[in-house]
PDB file of N, CA and C in Angstrom:
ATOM      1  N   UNK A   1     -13.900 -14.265 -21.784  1.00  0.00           N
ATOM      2  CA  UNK A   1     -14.694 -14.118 -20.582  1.00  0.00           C
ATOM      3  C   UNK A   1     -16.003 -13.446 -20.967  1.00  0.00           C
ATOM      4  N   UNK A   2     -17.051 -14.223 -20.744  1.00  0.00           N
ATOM      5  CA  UNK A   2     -17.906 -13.483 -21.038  1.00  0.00           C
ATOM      6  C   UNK A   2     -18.609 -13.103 -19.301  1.00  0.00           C
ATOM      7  N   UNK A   3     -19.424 -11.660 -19.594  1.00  0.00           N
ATOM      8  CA  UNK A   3     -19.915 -10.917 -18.646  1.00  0.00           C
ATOM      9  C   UNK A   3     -21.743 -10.915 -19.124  1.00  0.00           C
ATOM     10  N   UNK A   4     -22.126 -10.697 -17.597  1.00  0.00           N
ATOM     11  CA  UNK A   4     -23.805 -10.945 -17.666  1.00  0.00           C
ATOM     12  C   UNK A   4     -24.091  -9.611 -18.241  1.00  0.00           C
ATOM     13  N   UNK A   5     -23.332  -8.716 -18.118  1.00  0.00           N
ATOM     14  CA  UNK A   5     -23.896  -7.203 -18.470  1.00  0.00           C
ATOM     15  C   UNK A   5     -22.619  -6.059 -18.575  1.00  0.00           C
ATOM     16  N   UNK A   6     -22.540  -4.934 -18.077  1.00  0.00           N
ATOM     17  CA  UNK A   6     -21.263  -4.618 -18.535  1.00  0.00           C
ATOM     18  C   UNK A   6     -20.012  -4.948 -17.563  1.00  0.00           C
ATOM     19  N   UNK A   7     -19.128  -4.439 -17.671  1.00  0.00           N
ATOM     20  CA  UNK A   7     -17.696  -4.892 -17.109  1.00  0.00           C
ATOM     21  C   UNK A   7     -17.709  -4.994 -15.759  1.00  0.00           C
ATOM     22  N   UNK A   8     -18.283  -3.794 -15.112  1.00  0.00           N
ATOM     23  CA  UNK A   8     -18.266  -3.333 -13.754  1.00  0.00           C
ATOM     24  C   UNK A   8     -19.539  -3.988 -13.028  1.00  0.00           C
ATOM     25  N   UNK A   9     -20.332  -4.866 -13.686  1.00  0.00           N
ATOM     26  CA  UNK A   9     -21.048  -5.026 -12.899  1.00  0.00           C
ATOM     27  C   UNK A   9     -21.221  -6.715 -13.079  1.00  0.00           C
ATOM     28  N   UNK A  10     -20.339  -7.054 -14.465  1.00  0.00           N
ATOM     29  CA  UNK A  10     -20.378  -8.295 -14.379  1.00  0.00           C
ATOM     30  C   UNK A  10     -18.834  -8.796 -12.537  1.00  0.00           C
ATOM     31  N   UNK A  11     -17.748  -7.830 -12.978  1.00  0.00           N
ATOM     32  CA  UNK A  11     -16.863  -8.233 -11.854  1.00  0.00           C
ATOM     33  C   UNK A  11     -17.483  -8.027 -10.412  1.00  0.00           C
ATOM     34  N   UNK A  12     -18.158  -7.534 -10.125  1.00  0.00           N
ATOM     35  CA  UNK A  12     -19.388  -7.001  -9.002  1.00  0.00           C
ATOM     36  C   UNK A  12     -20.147  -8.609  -9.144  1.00  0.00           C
ATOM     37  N   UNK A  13     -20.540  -9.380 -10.056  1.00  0.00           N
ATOM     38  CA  UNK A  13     -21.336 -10.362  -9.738  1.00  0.00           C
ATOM     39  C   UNK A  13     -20.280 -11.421  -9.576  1.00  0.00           C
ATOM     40  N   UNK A  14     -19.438 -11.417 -10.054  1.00  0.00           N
ATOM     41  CA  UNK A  14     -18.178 -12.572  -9.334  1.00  0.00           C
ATOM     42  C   UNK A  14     -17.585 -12.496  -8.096  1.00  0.00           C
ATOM     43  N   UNK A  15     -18.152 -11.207  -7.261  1.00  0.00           N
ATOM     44  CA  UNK A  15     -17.354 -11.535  -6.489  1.00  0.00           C
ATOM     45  C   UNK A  15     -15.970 -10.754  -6.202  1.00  0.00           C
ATOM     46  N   UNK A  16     -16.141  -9.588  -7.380  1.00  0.00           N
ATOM     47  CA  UNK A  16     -14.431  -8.892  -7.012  1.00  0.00           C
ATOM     48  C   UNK A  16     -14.728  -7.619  -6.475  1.00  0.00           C
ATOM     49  N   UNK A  17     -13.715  -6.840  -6.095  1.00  0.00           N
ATOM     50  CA  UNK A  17     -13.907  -5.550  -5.952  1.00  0.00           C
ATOM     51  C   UNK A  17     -12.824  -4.745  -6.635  1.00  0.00           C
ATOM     52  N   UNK A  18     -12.721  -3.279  -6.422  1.00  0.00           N
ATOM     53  CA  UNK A  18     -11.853  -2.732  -7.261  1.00  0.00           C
ATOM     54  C   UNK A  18     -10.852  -2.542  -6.543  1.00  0.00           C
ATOM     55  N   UNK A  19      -9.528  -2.451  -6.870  1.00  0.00           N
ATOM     56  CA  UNK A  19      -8.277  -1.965  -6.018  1.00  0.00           C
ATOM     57  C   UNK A  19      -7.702  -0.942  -6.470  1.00  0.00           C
ATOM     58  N   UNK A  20      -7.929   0.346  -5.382  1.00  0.00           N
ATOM     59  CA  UNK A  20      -7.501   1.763  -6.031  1.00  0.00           C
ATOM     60  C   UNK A  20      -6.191   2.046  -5.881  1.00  0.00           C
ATOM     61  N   UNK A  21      -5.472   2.658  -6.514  1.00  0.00           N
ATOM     62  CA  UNK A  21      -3.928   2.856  -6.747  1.00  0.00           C
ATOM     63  C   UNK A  21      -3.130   3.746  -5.738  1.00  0.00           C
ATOM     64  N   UNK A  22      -3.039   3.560  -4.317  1.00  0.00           N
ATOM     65  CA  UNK A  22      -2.749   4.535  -3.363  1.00  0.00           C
ATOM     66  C   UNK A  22      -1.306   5.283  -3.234  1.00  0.00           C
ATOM     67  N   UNK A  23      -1.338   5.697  -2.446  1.00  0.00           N
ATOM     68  CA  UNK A  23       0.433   6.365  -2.554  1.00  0.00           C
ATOM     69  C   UNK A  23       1.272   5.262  -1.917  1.00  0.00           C
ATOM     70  N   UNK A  24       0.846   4.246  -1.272  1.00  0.00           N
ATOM     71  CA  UNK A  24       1.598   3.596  -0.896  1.00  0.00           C
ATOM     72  C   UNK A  24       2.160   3.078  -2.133  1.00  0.00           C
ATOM     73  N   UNK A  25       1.178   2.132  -2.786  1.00  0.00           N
ATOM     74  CA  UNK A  25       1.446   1.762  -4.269  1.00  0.00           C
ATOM     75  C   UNK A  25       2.488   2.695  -5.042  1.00  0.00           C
ATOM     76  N   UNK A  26       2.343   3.594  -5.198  1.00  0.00           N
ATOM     77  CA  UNK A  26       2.885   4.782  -6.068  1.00  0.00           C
ATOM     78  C   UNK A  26       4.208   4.888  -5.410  1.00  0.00           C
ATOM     79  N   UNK A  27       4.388   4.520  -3.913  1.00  0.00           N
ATOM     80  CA  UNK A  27       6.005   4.610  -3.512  1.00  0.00           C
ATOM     81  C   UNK A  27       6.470   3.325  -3.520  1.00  0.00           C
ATOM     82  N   UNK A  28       5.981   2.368  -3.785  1.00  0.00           N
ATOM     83  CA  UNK A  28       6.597   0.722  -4.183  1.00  0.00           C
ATOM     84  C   UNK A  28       6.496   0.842  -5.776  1.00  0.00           C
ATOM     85  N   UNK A  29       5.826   1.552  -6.389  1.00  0.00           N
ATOM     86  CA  UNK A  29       6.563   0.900  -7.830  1.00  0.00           C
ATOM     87  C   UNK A  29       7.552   1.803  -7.640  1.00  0.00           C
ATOM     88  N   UNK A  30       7.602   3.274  -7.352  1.00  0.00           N
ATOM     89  CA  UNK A  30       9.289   4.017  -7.469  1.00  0.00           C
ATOM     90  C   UNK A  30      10.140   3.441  -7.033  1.00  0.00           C
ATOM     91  N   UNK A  31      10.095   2.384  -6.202  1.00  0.00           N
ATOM     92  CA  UNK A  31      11.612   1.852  -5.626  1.00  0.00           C
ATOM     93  C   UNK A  31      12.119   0.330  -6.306  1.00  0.00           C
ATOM     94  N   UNK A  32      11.095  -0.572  -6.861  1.00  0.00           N
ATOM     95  CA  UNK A  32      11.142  -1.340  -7.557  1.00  0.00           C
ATOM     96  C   UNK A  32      12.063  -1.516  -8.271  1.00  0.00           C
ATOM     97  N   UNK A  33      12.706  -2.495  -8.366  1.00  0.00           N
ATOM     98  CA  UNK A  33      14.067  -2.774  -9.330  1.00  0.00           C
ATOM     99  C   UNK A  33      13.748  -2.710 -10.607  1.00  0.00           C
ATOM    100  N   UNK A  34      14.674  -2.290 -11.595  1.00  0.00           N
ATOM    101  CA  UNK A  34      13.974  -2.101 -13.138  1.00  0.00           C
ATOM    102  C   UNK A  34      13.681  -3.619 -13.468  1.00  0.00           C
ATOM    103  N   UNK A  35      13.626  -5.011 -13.126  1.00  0.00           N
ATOM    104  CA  UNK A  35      13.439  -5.805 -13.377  1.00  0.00           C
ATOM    105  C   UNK A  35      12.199  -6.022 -15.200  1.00  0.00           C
ATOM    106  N   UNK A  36      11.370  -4.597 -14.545  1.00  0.00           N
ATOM    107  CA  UNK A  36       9.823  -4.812 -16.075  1.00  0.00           C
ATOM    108  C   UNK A  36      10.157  -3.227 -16.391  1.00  0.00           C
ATOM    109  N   UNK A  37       9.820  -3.100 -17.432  1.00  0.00           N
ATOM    110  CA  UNK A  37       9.955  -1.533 -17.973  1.00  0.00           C
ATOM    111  C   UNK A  37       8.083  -0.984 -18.025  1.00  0.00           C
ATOM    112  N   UNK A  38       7.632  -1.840 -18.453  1.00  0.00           N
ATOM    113  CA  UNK A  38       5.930  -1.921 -18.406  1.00  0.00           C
ATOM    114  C   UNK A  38       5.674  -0.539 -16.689  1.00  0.00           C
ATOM    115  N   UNK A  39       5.079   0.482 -17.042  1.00  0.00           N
ATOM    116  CA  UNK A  39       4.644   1.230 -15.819  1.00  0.00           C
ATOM    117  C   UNK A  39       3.532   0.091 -15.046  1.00  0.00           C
ATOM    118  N   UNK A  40       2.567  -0.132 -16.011  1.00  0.00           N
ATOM    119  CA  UNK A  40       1.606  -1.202 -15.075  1.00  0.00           C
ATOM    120  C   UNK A  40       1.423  -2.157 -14.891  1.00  0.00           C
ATOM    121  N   UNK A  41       2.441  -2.913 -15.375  1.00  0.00           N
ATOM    122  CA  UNK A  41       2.992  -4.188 -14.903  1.00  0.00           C
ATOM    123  C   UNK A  41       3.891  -3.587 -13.644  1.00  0.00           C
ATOM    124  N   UNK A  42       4.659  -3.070 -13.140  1.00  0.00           N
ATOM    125  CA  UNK A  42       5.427  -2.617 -12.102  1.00  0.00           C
ATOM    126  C   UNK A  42       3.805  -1.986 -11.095  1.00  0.00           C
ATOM    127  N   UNK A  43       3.244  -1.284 -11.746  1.00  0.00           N
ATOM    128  CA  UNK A  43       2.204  -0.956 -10.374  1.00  0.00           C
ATOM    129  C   UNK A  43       1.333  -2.261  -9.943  1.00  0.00           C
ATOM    130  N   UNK A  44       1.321  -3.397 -10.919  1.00  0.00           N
ATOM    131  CA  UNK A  44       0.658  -4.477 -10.416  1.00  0.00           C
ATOM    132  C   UNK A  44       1.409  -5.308  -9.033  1.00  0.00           C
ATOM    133  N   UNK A  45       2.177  -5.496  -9.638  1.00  0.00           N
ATOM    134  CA  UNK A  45       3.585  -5.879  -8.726  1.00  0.00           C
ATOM    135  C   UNK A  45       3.296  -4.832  -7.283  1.00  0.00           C
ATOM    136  N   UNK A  46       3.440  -3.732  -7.697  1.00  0.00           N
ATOM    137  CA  UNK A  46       3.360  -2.854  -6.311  1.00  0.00           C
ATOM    138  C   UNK A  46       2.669  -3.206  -5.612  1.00  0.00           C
ATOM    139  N   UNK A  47       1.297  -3.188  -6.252  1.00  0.00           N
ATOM    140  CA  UNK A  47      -0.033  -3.491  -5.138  1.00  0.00           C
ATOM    141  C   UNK A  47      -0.034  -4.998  -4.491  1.00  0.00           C
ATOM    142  N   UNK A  48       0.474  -5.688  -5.323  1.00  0.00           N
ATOM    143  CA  UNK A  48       0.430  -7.176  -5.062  1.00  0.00           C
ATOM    144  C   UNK A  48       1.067  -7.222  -3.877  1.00  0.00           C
ATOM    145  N   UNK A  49       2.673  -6.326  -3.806  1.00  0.00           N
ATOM    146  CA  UNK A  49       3.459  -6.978  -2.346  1.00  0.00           C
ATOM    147  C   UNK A  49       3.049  -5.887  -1.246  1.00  0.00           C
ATOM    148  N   UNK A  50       2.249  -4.855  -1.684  1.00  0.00           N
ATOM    149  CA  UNK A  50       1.050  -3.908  -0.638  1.00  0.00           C
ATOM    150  C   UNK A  50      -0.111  -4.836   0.017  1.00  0.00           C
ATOM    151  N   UNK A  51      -0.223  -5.303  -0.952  1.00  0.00           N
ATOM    152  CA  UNK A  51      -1.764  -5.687  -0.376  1.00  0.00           C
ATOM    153  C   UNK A  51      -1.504  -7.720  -0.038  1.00  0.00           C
ATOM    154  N   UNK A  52      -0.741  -8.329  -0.202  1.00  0.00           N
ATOM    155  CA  UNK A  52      -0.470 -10.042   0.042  1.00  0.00           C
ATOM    156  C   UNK A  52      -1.460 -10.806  -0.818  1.00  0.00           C
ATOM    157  N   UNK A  53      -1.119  -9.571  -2.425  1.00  0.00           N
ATOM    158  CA  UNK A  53      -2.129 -10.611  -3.924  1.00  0.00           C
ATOM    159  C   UNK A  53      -1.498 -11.573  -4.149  1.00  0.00           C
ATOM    160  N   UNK A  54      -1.636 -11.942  -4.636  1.00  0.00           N
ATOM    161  CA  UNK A  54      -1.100 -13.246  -5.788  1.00  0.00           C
ATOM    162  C   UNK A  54      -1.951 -13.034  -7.667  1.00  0.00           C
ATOM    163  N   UNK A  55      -0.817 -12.541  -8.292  1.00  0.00           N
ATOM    164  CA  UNK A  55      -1.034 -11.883  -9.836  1.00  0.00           C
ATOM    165  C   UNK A  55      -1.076 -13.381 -10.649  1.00  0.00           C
ATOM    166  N   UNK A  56      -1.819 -13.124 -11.224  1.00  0.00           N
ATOM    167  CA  UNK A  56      -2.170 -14.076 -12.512  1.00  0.00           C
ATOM    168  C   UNK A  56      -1.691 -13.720 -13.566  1.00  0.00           C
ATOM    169  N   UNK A  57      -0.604 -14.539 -14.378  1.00  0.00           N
ATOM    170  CA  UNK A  57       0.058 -13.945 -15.689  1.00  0.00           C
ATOM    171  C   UNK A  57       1.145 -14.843 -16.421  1.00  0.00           C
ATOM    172  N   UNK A  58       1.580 -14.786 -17.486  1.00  0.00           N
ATOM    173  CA  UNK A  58       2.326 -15.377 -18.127  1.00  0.00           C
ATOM    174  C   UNK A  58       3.584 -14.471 -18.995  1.00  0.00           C
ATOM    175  N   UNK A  59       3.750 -13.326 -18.268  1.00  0.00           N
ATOM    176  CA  UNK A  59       4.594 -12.432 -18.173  1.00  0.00           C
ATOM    177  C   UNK A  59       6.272 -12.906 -17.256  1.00  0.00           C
ATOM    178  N   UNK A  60       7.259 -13.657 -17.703  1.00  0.00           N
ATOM    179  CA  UNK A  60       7.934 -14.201 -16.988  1.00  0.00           C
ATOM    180  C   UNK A  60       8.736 -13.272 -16.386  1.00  0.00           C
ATOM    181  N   UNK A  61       9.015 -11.718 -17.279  1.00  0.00           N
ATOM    182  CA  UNK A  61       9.503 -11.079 -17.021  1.00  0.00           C
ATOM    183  C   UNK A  61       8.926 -10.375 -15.046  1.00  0.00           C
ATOM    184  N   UNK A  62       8.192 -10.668 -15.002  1.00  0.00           N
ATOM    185  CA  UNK A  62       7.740 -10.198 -13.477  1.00  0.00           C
ATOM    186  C   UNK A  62       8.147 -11.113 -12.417  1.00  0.00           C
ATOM    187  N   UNK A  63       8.486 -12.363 -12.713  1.00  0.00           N
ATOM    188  CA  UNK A  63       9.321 -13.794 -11.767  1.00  0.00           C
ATOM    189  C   UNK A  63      10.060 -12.307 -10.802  1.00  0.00           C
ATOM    190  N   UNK A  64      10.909 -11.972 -11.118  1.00  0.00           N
ATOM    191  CA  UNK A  64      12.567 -11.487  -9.949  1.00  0.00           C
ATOM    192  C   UNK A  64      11.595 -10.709  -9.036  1.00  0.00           C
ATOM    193  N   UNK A  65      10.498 -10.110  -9.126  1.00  0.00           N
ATOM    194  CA  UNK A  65      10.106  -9.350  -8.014  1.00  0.00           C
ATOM    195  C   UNK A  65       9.689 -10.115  -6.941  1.00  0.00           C
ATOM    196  N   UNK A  66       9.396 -11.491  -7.001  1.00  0.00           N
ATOM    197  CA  UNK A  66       9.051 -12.434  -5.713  1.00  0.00           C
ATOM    198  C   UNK A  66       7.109 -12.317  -5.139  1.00  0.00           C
ATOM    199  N   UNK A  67       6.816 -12.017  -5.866  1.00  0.00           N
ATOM    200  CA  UNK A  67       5.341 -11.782  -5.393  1.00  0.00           C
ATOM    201  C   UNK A  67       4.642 -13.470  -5.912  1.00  0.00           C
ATOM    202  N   UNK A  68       3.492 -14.207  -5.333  1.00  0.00           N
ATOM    203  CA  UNK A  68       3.385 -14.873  -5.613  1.00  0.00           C
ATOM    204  C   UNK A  68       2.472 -15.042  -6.957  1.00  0.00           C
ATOM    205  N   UNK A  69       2.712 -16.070  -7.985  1.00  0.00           N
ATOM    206  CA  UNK A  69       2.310 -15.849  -9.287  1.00  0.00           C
ATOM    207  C   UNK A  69       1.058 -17.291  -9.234  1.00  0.00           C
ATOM    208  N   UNK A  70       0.353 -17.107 -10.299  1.00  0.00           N
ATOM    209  CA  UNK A  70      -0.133 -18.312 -10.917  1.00  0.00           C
ATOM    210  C   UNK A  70      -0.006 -18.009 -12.134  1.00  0.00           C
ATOM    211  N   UNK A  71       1.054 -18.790 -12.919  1.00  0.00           N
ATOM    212  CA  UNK A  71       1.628 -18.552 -14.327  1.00  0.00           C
ATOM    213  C   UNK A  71       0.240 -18.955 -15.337  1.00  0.00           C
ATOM    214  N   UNK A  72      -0.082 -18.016 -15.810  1.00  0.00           N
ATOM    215  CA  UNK A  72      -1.086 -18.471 -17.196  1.00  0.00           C
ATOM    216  C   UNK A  72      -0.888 -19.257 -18.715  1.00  0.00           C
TER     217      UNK A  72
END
């Protein structure tokens, strides 16, 4: 991937924003089934079924949590 300039301002010209890690987040990965051992792979997951994301990845191990994927 290349960026027009640095990180934060190339994702700023696509179009994204940042997603900050709230306590809600922080009480959905604690309850999370051990399904991933990964801490931030499990907080991705969190935010994803917080917020109605859909995660991009080729991590199969994250399938059992049910969030919607686009497999890479």
């Amino acid at each position: 991937m290349r960026l027009p300039a640095s990180f934060a301002r190339g994702i700023a010209y696509g179009g994204y924003q940042p997603l900050p890690v709230t306590f809600e987040h922080a009480d959905r990965m604690a309850s999370l089934p051990p399904h991933h051992g990964d801490p931030f792979d499990r907080m991705l997951i969190a935010q994803a079924q917080a917020e109605g994301l859909t995660l991009v990845s080729r991590d199969r191990y994250l399938e059992p949590y049910g969030v919607p994927m686009i497999w890479a």
